[in-house]
N, C-alpha and C. Protein backbone atom coordinates (compact mmCIF):
# COMPACT_ATOMS: atom_id res chain seq x y z
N UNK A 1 25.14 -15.73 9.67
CA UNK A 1 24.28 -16.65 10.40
C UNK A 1 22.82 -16.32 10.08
N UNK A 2 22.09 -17.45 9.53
CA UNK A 2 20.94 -17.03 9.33
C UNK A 2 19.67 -16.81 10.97
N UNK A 3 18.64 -16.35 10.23
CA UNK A 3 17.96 -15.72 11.42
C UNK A 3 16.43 -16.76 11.45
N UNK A 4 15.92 -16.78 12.89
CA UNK A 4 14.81 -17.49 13.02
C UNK A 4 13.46 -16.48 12.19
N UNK A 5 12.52 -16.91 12.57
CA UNK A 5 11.09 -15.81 12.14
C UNK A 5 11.15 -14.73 13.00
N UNK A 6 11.36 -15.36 14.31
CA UNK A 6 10.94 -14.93 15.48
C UNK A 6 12.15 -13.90 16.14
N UNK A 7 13.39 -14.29 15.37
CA UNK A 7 14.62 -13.21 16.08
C UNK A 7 14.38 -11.86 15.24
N UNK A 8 14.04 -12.57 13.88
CA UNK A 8 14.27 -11.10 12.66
C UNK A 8 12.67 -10.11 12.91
N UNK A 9 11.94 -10.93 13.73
CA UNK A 9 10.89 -10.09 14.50
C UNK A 9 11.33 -8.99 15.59
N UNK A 10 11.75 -9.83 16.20
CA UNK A 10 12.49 -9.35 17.54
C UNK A 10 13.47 -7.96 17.22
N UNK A 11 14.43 -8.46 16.48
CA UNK A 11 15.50 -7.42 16.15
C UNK A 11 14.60 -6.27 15.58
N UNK A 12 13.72 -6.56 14.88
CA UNK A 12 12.97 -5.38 14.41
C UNK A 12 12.45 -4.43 15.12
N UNK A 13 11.53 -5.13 16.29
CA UNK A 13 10.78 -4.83 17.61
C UNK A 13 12.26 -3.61 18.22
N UNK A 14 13.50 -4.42 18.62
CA UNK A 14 14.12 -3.74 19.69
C UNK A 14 15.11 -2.70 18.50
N UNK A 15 15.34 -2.48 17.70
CA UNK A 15 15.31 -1.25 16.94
C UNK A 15 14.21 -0.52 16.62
N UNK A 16 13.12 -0.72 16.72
CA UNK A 16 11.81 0.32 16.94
C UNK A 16 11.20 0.62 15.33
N UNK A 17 11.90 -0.30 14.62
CA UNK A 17 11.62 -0.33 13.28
C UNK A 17 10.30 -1.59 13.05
N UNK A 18 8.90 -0.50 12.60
CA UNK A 18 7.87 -1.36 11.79
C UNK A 18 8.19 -2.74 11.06
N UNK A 19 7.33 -3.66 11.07
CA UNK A 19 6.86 -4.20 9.92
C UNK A 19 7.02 -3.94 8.67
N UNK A 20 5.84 -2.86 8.88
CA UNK A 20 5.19 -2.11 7.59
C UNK A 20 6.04 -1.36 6.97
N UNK A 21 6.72 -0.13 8.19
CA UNK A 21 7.64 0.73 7.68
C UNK A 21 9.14 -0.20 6.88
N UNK A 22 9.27 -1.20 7.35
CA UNK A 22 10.67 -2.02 6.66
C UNK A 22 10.06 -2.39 5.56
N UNK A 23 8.86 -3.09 5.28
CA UNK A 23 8.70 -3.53 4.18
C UNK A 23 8.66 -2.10 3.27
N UNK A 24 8.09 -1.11 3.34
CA UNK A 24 7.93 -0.38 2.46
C UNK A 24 9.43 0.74 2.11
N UNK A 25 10.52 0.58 3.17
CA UNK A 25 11.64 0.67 3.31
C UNK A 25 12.04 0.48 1.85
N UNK A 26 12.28 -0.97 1.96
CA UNK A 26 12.78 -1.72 1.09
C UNK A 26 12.13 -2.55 -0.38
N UNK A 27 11.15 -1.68 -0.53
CA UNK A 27 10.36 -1.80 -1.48
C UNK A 27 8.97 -3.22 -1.67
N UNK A 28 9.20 -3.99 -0.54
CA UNK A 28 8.26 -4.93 -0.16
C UNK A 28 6.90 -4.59 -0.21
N UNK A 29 5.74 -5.50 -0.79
CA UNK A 29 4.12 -5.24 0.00
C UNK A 29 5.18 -5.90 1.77
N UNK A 30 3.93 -4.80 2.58
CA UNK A 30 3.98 -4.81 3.73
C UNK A 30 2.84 -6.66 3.75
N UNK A 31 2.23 -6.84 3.43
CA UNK A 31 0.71 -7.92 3.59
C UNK A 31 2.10 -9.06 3.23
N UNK A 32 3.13 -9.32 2.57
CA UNK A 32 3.57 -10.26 2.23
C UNK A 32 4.94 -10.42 3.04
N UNK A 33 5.56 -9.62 3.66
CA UNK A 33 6.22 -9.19 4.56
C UNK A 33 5.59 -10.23 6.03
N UNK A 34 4.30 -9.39 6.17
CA UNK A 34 3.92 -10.40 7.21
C UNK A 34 3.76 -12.11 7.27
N UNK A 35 3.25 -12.20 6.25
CA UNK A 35 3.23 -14.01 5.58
C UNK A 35 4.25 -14.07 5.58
N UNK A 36 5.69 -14.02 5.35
CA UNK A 36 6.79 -14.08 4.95
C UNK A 36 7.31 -14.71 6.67
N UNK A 37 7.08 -13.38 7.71
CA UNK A 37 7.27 -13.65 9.16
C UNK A 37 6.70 -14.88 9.53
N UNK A 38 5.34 -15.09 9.50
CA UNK A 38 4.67 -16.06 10.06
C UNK A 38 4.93 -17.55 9.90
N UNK A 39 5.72 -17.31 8.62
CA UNK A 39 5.70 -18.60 8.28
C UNK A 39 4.90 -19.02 7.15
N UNK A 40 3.82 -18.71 6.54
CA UNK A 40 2.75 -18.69 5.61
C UNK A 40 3.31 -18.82 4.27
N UNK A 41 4.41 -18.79 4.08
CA UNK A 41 5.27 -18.67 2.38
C UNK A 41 6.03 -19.53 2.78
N UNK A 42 6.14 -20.19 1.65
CA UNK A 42 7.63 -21.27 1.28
C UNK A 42 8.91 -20.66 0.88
N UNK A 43 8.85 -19.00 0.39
CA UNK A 43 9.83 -18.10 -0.12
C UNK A 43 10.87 -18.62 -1.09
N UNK A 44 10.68 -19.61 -1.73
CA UNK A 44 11.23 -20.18 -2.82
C UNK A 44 11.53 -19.80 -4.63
N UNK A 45 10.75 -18.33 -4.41
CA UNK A 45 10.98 -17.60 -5.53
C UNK A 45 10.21 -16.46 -5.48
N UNK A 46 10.33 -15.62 -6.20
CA UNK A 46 9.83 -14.19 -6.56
C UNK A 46 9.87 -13.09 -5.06
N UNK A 47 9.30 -12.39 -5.10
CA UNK A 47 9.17 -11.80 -4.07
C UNK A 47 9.31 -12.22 -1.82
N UNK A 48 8.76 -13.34 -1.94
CA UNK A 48 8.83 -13.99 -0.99
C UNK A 48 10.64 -14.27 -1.08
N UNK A 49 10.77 -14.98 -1.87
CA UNK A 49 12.26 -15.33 -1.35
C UNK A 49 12.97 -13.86 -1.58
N UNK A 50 13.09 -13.01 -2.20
CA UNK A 50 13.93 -11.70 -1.71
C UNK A 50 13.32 -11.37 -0.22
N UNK A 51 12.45 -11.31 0.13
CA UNK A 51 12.17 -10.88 1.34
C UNK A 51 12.86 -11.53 2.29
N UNK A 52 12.59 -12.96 2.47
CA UNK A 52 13.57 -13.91 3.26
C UNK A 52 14.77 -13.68 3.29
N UNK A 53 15.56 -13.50 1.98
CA UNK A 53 17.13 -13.36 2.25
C UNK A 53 17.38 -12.39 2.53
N UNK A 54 16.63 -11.04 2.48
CA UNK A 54 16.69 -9.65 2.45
C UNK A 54 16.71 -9.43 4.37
N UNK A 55 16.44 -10.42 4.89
CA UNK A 55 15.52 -10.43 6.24
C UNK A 55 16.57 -11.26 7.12
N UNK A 56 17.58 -12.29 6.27
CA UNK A 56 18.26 -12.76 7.04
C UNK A 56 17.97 -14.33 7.22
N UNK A 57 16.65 -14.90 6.67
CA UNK A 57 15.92 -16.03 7.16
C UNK A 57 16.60 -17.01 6.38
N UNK A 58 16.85 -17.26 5.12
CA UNK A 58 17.70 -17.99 3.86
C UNK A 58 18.42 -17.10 3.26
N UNK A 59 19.42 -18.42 3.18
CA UNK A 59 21.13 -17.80 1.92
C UNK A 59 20.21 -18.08 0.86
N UNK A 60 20.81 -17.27 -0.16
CA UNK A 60 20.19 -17.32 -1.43
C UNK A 60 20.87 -16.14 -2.07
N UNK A 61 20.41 -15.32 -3.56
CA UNK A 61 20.67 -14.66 -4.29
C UNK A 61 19.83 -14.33 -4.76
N UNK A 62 19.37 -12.77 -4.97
CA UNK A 62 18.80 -12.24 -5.40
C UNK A 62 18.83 -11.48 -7.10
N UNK A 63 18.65 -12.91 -7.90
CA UNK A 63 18.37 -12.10 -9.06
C UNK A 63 16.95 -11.58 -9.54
N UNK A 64 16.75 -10.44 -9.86
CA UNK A 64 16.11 -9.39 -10.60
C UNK A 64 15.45 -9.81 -12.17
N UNK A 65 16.68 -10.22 -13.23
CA UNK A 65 16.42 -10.45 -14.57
C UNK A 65 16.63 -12.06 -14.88
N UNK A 66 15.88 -13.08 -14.72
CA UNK A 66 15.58 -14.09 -14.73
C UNK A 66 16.62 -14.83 -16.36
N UNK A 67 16.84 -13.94 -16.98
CA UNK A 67 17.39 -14.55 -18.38
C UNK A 67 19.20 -14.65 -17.48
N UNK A 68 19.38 -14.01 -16.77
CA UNK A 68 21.29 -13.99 -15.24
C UNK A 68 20.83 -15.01 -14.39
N UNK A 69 19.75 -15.83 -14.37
CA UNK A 69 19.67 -16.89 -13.16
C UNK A 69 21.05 -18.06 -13.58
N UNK A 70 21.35 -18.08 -14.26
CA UNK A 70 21.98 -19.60 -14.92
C UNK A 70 23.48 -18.49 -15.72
N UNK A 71 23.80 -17.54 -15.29
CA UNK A 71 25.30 -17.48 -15.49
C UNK A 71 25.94 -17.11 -14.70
């Protein structure tokens, strides 16, 4: 089930787990992490969209090497 902005905030909040500290967790800029929350990104590719699916917000797939998008 995907997640609102505002739950995958929340869930963060009531596990006591950062922002900052998740983004840098998981190898994220923390500054795009937050745009990502707010709403401020379309997350439709590169970094933004791993963050989103990484976060729960959109289904998607995370490819890495762009030449594996299309097999």
């Amino acid at each position: 089930m995907l997640k609102t902005h505002t739950q995958a905030r929340d869930e963060l909040r009531r596990k006591g787990v950062s922002i900052t500290r998740w983004a840098l967790a998981h190898g994220f800029s923390p500054g795009l992490v937050f745009e990502v929350l707010s709403g401020r990104r379309k997350c439709t590719s590169g970094q933004s969209h791993a963050i989103a699916i990484t976060l729960g917000l959109k289904a998607g797939e995370i490819v890495t090497d762009p030449k594996q998008a299309l097999t």
